[in-house]
Protein backbone atom coordinates (compact mmCIF):
# COMPACT_ATOMS: atom_id res chain seq x y z
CA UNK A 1 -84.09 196.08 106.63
CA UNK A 2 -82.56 199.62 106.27
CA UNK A 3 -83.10 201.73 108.88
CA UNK A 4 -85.29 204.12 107.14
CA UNK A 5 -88.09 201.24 106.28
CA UNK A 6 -87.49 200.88 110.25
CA UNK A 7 -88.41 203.93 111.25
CA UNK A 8 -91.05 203.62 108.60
CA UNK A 9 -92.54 200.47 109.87
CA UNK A 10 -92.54 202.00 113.77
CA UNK A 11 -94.31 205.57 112.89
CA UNK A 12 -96.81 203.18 110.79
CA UNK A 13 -97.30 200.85 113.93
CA UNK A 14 -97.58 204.39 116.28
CA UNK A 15 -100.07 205.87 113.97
CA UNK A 16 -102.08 202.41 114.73
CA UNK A 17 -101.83 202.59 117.94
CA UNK A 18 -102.89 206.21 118.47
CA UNK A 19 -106.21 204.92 116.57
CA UNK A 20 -106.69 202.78 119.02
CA UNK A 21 -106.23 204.53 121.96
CA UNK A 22 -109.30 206.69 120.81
CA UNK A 23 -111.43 203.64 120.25
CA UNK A 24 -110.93 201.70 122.93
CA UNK A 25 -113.70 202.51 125.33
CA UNK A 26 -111.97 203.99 128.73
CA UNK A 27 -108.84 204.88 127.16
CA UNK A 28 -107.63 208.40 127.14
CA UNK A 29 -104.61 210.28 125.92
CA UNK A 30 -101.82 209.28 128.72
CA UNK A 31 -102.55 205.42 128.50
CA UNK A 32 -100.24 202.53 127.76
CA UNK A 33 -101.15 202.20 124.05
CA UNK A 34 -99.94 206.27 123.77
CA UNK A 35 -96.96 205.21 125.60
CA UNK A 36 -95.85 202.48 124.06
CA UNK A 37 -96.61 204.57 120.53
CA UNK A 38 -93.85 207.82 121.28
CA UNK A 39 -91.40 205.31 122.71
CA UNK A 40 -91.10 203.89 118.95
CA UNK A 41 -90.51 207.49 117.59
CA UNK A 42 -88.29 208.83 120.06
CA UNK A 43 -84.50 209.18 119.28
CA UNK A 44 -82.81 206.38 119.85
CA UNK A 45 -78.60 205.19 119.28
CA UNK A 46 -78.20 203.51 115.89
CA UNK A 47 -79.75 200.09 116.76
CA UNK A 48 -77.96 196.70 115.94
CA UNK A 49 -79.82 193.79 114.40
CA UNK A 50 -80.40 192.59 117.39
CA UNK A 51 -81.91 195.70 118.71
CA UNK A 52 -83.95 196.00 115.51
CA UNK A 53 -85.66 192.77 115.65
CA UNK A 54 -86.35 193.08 119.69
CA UNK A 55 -87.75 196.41 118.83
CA UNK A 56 -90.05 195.16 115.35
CA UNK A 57 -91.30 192.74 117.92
CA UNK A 58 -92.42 194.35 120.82
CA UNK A 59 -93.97 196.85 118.21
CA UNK A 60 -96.02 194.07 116.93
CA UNK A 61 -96.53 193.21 120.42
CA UNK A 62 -98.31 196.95 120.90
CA UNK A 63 -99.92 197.27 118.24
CA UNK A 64 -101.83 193.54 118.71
CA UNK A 65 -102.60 194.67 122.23
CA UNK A 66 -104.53 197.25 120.97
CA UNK A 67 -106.44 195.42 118.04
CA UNK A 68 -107.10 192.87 120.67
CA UNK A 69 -108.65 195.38 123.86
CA UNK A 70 -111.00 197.23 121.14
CA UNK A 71 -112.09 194.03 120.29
CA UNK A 72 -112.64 192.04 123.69
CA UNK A 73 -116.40 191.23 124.23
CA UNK A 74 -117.44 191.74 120.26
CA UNK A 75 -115.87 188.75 118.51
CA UNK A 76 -117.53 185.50 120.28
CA UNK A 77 -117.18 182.46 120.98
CA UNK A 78 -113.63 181.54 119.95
CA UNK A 79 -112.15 178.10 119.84
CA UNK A 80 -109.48 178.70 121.73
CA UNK A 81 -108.28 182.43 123.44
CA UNK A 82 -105.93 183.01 121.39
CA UNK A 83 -107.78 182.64 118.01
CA UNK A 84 -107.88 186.71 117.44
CA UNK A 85 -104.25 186.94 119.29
CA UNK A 86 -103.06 184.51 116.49
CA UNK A 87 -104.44 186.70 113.44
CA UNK A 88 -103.71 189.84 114.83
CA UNK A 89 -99.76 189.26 115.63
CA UNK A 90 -99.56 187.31 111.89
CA UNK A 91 -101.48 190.17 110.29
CA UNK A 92 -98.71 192.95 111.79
CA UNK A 93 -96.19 190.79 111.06
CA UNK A 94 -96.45 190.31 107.58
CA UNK A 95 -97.84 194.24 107.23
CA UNK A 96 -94.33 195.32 109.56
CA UNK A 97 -92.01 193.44 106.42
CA UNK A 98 -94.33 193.19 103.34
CA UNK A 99 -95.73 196.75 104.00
CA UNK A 100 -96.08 196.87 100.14
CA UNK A 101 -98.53 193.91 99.87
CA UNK A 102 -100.93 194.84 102.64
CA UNK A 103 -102.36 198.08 100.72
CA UNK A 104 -105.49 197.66 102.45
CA UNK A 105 -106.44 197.32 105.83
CA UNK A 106 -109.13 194.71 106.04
CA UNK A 107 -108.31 190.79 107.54
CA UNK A 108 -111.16 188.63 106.95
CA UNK A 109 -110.70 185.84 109.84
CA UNK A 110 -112.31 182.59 110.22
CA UNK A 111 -111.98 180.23 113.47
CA UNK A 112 -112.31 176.40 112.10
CA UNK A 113 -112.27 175.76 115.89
CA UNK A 114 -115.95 175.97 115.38
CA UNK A 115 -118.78 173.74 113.29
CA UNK A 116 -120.17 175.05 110.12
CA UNK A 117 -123.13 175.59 111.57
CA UNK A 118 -121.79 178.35 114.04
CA UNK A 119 -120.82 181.91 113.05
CA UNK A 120 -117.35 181.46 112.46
CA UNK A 121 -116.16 184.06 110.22
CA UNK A 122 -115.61 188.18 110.76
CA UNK A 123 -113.73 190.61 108.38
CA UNK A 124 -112.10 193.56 110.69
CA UNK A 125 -110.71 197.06 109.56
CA UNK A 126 -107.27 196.83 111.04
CA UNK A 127 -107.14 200.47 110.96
CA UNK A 128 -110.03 202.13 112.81
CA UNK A 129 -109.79 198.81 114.81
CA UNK A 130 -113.58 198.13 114.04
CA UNK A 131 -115.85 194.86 112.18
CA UNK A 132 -116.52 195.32 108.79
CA UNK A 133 -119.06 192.65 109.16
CA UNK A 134 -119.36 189.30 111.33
CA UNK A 135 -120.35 187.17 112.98
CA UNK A 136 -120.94 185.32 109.45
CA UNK A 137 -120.82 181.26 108.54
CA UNK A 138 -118.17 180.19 106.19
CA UNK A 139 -117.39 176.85 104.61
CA UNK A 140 -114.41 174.30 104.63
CA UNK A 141 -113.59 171.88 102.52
CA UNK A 142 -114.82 168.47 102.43
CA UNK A 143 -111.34 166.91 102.72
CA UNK A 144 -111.25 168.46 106.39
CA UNK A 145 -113.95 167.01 107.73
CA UNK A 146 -116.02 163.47 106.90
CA UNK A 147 -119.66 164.65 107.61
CA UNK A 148 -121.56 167.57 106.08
CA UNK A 149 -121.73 169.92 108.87
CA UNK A 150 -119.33 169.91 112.56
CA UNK A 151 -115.92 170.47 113.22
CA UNK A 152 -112.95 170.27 110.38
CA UNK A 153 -110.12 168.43 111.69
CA UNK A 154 -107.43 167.56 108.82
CA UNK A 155 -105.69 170.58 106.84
CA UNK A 156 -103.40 170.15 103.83
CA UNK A 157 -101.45 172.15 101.69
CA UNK A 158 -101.76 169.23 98.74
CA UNK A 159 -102.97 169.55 95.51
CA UNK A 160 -106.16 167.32 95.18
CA UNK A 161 -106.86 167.35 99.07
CA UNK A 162 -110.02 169.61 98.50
CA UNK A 163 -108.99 170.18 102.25
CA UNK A 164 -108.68 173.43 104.25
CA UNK A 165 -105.02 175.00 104.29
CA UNK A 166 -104.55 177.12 107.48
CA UNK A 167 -102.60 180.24 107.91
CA UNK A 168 -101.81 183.36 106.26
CA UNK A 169 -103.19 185.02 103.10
CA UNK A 170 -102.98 188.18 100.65
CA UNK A 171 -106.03 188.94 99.30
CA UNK A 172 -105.18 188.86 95.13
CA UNK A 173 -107.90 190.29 92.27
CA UNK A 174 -111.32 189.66 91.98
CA UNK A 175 -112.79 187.14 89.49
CA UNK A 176 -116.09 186.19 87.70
CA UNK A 177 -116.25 182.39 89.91
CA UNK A 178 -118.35 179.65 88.51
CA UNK A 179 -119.05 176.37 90.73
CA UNK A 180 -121.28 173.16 90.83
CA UNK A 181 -123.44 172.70 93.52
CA UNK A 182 -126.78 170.63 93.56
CA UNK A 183 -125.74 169.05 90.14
CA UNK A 184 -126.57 173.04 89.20
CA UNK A 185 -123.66 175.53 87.79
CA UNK A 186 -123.60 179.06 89.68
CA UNK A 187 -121.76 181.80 89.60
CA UNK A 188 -120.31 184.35 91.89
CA UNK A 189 -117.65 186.90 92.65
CA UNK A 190 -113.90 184.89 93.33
CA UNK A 191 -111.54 186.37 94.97
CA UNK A 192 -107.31 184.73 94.54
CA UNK A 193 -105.65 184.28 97.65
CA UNK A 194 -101.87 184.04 97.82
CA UNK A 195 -100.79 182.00 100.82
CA UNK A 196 -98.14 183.07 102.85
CA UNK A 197 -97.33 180.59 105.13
CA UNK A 198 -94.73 178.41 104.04
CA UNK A 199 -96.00 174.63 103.87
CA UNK A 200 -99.30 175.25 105.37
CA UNK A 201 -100.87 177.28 102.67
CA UNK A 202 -98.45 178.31 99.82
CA UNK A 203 -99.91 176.20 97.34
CA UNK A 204 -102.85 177.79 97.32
CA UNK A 205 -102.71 179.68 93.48
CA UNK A 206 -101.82 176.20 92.40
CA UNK A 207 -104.52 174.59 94.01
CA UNK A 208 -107.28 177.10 93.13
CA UNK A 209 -108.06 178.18 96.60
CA UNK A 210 -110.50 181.34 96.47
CA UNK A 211 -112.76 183.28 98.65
CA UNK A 212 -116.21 183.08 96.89
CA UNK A 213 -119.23 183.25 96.94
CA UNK A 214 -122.06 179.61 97.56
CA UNK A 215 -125.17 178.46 97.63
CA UNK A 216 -124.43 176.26 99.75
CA UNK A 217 -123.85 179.01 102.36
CA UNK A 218 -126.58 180.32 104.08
CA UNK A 219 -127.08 182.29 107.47
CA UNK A 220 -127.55 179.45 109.72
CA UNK A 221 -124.81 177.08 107.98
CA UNK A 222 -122.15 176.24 105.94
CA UNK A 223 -122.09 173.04 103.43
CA UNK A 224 -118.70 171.92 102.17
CA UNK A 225 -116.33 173.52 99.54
CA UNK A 226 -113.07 171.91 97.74
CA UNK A 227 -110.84 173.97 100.46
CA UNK A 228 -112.23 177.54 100.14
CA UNK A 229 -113.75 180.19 102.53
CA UNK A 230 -116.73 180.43 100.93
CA UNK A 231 -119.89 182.54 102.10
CA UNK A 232 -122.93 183.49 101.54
CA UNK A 233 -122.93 185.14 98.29
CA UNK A 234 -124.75 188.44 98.80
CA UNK A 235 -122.33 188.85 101.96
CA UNK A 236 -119.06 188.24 98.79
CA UNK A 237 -120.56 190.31 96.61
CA UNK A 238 -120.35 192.87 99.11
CA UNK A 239 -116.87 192.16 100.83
CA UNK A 240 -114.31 190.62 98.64
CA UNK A 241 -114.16 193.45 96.65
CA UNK A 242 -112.84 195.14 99.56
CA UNK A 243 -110.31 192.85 100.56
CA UNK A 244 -109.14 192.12 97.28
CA UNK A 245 -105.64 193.67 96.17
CA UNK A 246 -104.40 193.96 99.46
CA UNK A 247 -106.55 192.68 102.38
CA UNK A 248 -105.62 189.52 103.97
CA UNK A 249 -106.84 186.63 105.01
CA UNK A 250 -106.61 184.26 108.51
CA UNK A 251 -107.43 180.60 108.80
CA UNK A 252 -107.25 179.61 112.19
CA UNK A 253 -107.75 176.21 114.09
CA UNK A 254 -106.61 174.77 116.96
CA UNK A 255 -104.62 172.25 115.12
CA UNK A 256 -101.29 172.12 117.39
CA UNK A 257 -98.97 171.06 114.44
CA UNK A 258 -99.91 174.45 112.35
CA UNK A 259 -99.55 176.46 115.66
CA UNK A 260 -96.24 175.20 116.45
CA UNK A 261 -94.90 176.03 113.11
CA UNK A 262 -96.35 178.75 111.41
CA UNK A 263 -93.37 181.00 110.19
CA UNK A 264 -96.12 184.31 111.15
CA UNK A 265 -97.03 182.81 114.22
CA UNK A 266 -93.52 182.37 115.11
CA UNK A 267 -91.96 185.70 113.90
CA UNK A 268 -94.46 187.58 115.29
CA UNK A 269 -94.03 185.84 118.73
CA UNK A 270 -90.22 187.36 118.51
């Protein structure tokens, strides 16, 4: 990384940070999050790599901080505490070295922690640090899970799994979708989704994993899909096109082999 697109990457992540100092309630103009903001743009010796990457990281350490304390109290219940933590470091991690790709700021999250027939899903604005929409149910896919409705508990990356793949996503173009549900053909908005993390979800284009819009979605729960986040489709119609080229998408569960080795989980973490 050059040290321009450094200093780049830093003044983005301050900007961010001064947006959330305003929202979050009690926070005022001398805070922490201010702090920690100017010490990225003062003058500072010409760093070495090392420097650099200890830097990028507790920058992405900030910046999460702040996503997470103008959050705490509105996204509930989690799976586990560290659901949003997850997302939130992945999201600035991939935005801090692909800032190219993330063009917009919206992260639609789901935690598959939780049964279909819970709220499970949320899309945020990563820039004015506030939900788009959510609590909303979303659907996995019938390879994760052996009944209709509960908990998903087996994600795969494999072609013909119709499973859930976990992990890291750009939002691609919009699509007219057409599915089967009921023995019936419907059709919806689709959104492509690239995925980003390396063996946990980068087969997704291949396998045909898309946001979209179901029938089989409705306000109170979620049947299954052949590995996508589907929703309701009123709620698609009305958000994909906003995360599409250049939101991004989280799929989190407590599944310890995916949390171990994430390569966004772990290059966030520093």
């Amino acid at each position: 990384m050059s040290s321009i697109r450094y200093l780049n990457v830093l003044a983005g992540a301050s900007a961010l940070l001064l947006v959330g100092a305003h929202f979050v309630p009690g926070s005022d103009q001398s805070g922490p999050v201010l702090g920690a903001a100017v010490s990225f743009v003062t003058p500072a010796p010409v760093a070495t790599d090392s420097s650099r990457t200890t830097g990028t990281a507790s920058a992405i350490g900030s910046v999460t901080k702040a996503a997470l304390d103008a959050f705490t109290g509105t996204v509930r219940p989690l799976s586990r505490p560290e659901a949003l933590e997850d997302a939130f470091r992945s999201y600035f991690a991939y935005k801090t070295t692909h800032p190219n790709e993330v063009r917009k700021p919206y992260l639609y999250f789901v935690d598959y922690g939780l049964p279909s027939t819970s709220a499970r899903g949320y899309v945020f604005d990563m820039e004015s640090l506030q939900i788009v929409d959510g609590p909303f149910t979303v659907a996995h896919g019938r390879g994760s899970a052996t009944s209709q409705y509960g908990v998903p508990t087996r994600f795969s990356n494999a072609n013909g799994s119709n499973a859930t793949s976990l992990g890291l996503y750009v939002a691609r173009s919009t699509y007219a979708f057409r599915g089967h549900s009921g023995g019936q053909v419907y059709s919806s908005v689709g959104l492509r989704l690239m995925g980003v993390s390396s063996g946990f979800n980068d087969n997704a284009l291949g396998r045909g994993v898309v946001a979209h819009g179901a029938p089989y979605v409705t306000a109170t729960k979620a049947g299954r899909s052949e590995g996508c986040p589907a929703m309701e489709s009123t709620r698609a119609e009305r958000l994909l096109p906003k995360l599409a080229d250049g939101g991004m998408v989280f799929l989190f569960a407590p599944d310890e082999n995916w949390m171990a080795s994430d390569p966004w989980l772990a290059a966030s973490a520093g």
